[in-house]
PDB file of N, CA and C in Angstrom:
ATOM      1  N   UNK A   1       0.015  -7.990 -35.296  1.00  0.00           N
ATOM      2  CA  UNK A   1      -0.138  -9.038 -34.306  1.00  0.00           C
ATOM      3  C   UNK A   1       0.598  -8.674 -33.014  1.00  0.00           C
ATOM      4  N   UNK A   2       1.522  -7.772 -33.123  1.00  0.00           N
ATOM      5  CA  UNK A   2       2.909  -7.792 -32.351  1.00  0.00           C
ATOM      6  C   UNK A   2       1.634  -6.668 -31.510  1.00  0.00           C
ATOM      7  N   UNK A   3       1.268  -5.664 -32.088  1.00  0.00           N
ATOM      8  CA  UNK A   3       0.677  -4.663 -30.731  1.00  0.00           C
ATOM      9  C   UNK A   3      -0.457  -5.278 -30.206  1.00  0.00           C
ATOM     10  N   UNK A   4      -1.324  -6.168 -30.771  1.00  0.00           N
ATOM     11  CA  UNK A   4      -2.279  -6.593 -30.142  1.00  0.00           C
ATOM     12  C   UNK A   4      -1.784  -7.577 -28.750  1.00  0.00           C
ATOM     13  N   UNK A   5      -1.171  -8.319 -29.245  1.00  0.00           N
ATOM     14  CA  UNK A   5      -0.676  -8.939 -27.928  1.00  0.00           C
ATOM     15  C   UNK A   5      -0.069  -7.642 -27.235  1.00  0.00           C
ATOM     16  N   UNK A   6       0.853  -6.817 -27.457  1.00  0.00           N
ATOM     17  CA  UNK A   6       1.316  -5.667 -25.984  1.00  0.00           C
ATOM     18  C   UNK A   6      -0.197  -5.225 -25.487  1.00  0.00           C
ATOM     19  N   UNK A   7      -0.975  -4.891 -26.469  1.00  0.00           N
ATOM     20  CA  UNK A   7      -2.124  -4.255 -25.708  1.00  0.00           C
ATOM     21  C   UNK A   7      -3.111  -4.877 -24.888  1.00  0.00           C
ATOM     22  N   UNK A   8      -2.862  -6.905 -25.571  1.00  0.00           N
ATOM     23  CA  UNK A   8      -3.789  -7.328 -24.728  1.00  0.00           C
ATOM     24  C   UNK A   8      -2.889  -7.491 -22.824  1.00  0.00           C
ATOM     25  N   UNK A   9      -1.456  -7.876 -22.857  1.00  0.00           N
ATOM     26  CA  UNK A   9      -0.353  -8.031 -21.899  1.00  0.00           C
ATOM     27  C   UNK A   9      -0.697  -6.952 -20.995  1.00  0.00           C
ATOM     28  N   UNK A  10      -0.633  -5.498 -21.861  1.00  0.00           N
ATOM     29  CA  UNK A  10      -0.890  -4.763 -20.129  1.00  0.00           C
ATOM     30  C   UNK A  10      -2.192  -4.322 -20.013  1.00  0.00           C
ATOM     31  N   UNK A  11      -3.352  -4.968 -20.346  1.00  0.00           N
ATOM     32  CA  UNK A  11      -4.801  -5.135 -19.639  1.00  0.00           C
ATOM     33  C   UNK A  11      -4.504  -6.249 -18.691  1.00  0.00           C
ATOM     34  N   UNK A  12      -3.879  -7.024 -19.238  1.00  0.00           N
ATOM     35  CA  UNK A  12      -4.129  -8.066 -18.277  1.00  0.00           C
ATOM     36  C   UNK A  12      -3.058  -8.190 -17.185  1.00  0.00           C
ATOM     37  N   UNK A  13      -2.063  -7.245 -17.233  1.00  0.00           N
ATOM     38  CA  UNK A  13      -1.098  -6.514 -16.304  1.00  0.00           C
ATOM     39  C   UNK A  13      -1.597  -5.883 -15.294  1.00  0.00           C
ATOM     40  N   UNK A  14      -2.651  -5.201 -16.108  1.00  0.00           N
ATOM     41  CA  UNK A  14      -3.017  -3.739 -14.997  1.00  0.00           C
ATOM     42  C   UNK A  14      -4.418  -4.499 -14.281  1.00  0.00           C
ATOM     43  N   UNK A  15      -5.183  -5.600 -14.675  1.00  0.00           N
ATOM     44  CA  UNK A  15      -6.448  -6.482 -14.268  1.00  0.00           C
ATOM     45  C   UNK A  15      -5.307  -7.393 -12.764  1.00  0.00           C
ATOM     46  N   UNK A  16      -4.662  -7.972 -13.398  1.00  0.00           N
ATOM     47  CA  UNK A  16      -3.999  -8.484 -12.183  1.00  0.00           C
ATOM     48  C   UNK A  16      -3.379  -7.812 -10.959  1.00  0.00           C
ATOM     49  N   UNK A  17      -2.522  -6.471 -11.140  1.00  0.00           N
ATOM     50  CA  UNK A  17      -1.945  -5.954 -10.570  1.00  0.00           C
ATOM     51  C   UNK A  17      -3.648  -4.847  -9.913  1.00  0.00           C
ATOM     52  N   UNK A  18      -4.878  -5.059 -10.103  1.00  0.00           N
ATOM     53  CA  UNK A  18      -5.455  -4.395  -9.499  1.00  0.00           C
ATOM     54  C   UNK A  18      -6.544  -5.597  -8.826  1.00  0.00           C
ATOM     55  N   UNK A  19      -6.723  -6.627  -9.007  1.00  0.00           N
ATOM     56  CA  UNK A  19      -6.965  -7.556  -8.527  1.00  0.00           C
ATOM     57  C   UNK A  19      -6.142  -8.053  -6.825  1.00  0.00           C
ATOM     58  N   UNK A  20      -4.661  -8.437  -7.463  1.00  0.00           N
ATOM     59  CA  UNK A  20      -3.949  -8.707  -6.544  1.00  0.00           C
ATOM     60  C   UNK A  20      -3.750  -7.426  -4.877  1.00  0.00           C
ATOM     61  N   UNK A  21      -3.257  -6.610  -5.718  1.00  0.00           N
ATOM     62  CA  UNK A  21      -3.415  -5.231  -4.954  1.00  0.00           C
ATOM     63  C   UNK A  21      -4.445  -4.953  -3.998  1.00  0.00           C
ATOM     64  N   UNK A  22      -5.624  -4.671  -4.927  1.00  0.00           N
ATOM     65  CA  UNK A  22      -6.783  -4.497  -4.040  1.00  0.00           C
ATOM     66  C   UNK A  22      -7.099  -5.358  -3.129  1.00  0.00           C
ATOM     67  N   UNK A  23      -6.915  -6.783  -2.980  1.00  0.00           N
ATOM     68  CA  UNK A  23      -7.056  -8.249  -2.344  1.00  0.00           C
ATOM     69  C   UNK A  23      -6.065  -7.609  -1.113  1.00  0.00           C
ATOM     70  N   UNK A  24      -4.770  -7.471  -1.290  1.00  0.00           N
ATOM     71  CA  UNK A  24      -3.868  -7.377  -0.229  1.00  0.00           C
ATOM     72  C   UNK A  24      -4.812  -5.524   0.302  1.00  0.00           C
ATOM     73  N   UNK A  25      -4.763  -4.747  -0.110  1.00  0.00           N
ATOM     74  CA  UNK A  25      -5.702  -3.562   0.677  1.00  0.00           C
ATOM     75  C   UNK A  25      -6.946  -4.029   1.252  1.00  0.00           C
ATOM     76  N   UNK A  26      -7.228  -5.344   0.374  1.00  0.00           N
ATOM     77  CA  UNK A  26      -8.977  -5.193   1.496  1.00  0.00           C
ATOM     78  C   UNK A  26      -8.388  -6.057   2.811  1.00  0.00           C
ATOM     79  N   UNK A  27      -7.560  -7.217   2.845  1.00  0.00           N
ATOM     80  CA  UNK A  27      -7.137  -7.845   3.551  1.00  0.00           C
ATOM     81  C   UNK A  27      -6.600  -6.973   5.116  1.00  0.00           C
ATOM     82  N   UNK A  28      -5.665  -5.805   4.240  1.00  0.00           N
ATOM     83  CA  UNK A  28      -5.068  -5.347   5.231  1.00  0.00           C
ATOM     84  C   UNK A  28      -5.954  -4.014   6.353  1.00  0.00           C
ATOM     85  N   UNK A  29      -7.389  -3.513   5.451  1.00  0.00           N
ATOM     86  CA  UNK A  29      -8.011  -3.247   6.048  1.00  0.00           C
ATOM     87  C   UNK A  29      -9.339  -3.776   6.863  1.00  0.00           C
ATOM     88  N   UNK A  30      -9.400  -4.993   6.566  1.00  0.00           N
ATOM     89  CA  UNK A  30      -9.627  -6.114   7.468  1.00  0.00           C
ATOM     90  C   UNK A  30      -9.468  -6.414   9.164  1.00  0.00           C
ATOM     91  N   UNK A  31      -7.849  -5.833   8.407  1.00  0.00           N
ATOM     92  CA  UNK A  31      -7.055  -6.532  10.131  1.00  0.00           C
ATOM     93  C   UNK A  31      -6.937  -5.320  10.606  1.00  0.00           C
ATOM     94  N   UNK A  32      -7.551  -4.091  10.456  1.00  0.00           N
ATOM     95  CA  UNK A  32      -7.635  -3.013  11.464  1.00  0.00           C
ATOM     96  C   UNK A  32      -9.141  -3.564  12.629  1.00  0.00           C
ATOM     97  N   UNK A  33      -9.423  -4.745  12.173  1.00  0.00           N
ATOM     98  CA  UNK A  33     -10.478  -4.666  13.253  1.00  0.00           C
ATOM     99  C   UNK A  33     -10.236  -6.412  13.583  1.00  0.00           C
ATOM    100  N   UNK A  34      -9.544  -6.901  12.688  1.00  0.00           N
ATOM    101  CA  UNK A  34      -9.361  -8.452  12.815  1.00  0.00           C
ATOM    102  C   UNK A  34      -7.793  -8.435  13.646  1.00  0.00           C
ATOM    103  N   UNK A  35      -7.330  -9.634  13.976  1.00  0.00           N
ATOM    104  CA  UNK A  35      -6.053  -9.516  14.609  1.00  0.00           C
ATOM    105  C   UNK A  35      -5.166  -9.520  13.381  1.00  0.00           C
ATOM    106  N   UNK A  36      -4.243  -8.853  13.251  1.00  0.00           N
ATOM    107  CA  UNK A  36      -2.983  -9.109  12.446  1.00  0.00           C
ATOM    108  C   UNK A  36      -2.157  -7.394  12.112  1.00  0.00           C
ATOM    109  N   UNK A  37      -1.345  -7.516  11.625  1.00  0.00           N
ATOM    110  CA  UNK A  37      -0.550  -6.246  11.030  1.00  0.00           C
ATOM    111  C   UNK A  37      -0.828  -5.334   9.566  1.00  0.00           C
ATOM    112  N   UNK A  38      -2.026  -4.810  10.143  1.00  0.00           N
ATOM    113  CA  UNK A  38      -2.638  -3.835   9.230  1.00  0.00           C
ATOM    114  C   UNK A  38      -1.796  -2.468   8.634  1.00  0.00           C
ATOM    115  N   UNK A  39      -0.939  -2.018   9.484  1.00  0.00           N
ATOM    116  CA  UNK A  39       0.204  -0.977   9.493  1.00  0.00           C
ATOM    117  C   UNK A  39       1.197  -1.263   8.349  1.00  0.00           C
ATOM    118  N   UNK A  40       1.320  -2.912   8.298  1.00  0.00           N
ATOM    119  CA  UNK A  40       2.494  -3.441   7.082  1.00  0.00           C
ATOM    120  C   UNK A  40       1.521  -3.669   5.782  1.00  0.00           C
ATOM    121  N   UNK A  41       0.295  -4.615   5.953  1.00  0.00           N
ATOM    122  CA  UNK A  41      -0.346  -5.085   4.744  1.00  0.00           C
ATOM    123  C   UNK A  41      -0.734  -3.870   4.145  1.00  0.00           C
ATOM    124  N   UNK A  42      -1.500  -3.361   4.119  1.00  0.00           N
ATOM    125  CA  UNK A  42      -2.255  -1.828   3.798  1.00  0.00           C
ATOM    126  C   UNK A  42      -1.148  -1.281   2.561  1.00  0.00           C
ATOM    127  N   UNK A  43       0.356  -0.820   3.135  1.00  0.00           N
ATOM    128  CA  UNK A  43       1.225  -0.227   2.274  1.00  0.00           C
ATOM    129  C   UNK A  43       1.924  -0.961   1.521  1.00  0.00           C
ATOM    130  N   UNK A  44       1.879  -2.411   1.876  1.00  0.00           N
ATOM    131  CA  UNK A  44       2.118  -3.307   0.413  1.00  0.00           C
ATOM    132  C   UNK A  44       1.109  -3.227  -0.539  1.00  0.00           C
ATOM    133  N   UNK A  45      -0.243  -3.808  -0.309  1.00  0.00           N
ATOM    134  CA  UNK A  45      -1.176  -3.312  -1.430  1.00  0.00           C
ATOM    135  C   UNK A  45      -1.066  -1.935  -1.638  1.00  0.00           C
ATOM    136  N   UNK A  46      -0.592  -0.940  -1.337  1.00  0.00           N
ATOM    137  CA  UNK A  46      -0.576   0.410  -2.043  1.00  0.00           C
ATOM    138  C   UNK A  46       0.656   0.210  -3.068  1.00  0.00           C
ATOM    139  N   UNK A  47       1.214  -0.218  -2.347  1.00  0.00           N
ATOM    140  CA  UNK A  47       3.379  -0.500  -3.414  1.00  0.00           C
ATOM    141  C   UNK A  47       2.297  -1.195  -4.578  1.00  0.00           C
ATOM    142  N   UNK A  48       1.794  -2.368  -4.615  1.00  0.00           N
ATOM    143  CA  UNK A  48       1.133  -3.149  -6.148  1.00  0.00           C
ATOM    144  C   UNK A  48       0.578  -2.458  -6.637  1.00  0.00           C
ATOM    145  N   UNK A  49      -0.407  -1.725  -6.063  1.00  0.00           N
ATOM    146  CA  UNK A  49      -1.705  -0.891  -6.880  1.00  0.00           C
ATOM    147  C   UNK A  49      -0.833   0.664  -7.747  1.00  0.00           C
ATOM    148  N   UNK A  50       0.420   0.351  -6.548  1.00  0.00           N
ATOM    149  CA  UNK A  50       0.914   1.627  -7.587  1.00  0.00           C
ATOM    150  C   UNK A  50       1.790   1.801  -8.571  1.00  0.00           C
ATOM    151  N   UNK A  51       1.709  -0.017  -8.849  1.00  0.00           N
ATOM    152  CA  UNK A  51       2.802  -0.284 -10.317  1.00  0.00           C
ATOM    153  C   UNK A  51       2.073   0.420 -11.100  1.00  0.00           C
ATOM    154  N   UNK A  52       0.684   0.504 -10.794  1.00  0.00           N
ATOM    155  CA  UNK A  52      -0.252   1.083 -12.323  1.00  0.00           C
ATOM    156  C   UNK A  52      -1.208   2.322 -11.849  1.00  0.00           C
ATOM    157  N   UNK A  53      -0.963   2.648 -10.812  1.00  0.00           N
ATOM    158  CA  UNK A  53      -2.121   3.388 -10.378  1.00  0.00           C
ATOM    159  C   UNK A  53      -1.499   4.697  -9.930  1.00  0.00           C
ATOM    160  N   UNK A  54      -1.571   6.093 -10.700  1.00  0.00           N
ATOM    161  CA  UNK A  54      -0.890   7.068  -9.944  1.00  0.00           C
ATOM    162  C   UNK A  54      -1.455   7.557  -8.227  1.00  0.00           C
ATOM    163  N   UNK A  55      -2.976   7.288  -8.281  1.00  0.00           N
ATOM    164  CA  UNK A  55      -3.368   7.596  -6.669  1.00  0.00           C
ATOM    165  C   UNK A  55      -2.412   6.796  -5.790  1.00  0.00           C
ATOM    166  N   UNK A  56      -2.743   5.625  -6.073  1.00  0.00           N
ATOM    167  CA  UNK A  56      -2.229   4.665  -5.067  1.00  0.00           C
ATOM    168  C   UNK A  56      -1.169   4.957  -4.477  1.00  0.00           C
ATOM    169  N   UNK A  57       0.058   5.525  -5.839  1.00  0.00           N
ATOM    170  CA  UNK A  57       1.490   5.939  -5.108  1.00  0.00           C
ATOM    171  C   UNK A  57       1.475   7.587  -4.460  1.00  0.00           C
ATOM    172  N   UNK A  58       0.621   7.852  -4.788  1.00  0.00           N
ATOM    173  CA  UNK A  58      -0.226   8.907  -4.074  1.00  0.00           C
ATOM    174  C   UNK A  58       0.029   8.789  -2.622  1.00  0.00           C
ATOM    175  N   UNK A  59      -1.221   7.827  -2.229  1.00  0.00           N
ATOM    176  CA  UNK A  59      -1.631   7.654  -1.148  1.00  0.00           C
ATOM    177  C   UNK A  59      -0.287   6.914  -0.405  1.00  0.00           C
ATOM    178  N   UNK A  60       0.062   5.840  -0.727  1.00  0.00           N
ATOM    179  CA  UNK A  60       1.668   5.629  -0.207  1.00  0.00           C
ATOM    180  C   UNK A  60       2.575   6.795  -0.032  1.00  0.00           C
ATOM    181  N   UNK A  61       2.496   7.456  -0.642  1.00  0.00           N
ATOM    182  CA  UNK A  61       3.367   8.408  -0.001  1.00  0.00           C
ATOM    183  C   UNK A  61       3.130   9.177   0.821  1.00  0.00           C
ATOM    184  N   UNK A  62       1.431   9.562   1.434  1.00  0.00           N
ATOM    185  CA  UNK A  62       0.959  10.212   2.382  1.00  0.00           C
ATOM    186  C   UNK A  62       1.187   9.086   3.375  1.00  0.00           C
ATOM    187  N   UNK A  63       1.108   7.778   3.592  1.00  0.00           N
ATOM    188  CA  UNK A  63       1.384   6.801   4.039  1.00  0.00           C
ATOM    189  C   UNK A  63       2.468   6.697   4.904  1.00  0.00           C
ATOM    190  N   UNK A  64       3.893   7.062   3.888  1.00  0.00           N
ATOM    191  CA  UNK A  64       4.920   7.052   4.501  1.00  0.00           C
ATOM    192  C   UNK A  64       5.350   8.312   5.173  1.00  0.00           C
ATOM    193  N   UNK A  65       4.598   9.534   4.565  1.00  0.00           N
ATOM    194  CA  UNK A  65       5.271  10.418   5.487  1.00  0.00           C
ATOM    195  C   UNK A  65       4.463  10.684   6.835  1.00  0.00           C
ATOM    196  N   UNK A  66       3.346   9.930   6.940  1.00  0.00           N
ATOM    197  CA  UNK A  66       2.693   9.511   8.410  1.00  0.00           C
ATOM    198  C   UNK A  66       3.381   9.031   9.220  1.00  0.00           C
ATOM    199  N   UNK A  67       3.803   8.114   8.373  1.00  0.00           N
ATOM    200  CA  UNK A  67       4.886   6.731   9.450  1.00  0.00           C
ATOM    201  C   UNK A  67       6.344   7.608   9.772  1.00  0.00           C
ATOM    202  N   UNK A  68       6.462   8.335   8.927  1.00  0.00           N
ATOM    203  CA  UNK A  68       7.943   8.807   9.026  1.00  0.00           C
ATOM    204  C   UNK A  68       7.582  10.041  10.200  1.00  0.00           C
ATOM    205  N   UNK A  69       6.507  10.401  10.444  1.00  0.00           N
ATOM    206  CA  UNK A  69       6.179  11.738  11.484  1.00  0.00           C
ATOM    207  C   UNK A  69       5.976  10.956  13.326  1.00  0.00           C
ATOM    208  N   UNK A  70       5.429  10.001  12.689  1.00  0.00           N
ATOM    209  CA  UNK A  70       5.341   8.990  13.937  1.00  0.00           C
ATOM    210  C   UNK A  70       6.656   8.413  14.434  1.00  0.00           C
ATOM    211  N   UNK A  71       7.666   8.206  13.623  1.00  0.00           N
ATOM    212  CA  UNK A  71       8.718   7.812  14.175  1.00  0.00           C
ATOM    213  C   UNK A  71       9.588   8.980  14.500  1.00  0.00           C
ATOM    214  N   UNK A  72       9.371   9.919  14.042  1.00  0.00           N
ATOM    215  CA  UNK A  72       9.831  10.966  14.671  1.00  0.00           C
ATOM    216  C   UNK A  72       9.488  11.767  16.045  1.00  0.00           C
ATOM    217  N   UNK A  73       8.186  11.391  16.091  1.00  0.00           N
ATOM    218  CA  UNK A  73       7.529  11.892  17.572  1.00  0.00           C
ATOM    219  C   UNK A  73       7.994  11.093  18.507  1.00  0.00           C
ATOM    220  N   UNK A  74       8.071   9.712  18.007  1.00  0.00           N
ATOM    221  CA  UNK A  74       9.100   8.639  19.085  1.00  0.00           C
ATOM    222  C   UNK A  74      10.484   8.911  19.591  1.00  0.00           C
ATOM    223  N   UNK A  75      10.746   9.100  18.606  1.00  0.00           N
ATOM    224  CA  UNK A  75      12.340   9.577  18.463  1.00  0.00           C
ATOM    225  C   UNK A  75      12.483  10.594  19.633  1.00  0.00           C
ATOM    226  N   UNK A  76      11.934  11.993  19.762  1.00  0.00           N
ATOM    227  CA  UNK A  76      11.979  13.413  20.452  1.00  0.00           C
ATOM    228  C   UNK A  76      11.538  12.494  21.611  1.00  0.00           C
ATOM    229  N   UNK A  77      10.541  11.820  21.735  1.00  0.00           N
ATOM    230  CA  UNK A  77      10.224  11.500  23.272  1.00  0.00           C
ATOM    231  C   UNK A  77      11.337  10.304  24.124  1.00  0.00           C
ATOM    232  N   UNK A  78      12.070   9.989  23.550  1.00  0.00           N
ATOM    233  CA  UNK A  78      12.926   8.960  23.882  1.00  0.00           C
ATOM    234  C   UNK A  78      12.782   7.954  24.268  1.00  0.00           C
ATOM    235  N   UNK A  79      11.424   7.608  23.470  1.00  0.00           N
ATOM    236  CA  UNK A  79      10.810   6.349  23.522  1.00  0.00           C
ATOM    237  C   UNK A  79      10.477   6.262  25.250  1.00  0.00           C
ATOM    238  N   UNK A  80       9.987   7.253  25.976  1.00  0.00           N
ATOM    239  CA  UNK A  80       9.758   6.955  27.291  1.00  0.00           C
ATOM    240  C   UNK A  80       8.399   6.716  27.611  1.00  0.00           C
ATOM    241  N   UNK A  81       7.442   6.525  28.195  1.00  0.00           N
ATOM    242  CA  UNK A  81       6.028   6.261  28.866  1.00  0.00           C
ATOM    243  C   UNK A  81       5.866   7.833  28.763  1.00  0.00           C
ATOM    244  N   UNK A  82       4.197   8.477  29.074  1.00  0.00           N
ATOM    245  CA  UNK A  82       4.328   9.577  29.518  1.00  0.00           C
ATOM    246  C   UNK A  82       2.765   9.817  30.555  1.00  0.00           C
ATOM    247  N   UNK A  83       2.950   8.545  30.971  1.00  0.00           N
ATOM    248  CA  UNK A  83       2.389   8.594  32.278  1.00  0.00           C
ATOM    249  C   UNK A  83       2.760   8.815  34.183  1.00  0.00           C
TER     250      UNK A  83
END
């Protein structure tokens, strides 16, 4: 009885956490054309999808080292205009 319930718990772990997830990714790719902060939503649904999903933390991590190259190009330019 004891494994059937664990086995039914993380279907319905990994159904929610790809439900929820995917909802916050479609949302956040949404607002690349809708108004809002697509840059933040996007890599939260990747953080959920990748409680269970090895791509996902995959792709978050190509994610962050985007963001982390971008703040670095800021950084060298001293945050100035370059017009």
């Amino acid at each position: 009885m004891k494994q059937v319930l664990d086995t039914t718990y993380r279907h319905a772990r990994r159904v929610a956490v790809t439900v929820i997830g995917g909802s916050v990714v479609a949302v956040g790719v949404a607002m690349i054309v809708l108004p809002g902060p697509a840059i933040v939503v996007i890599p939260i649904g990747l953080a959920i999808l990748g409680a269970e999903f090895a791509w996902a933390r995959h792709w978050l991590e190509k994610v962050k080292q985007h963001a982390q190259t971008a703040v670095d190009v800021v950084k060298s330019s001293g945050g100035t205009s370059r017009t």
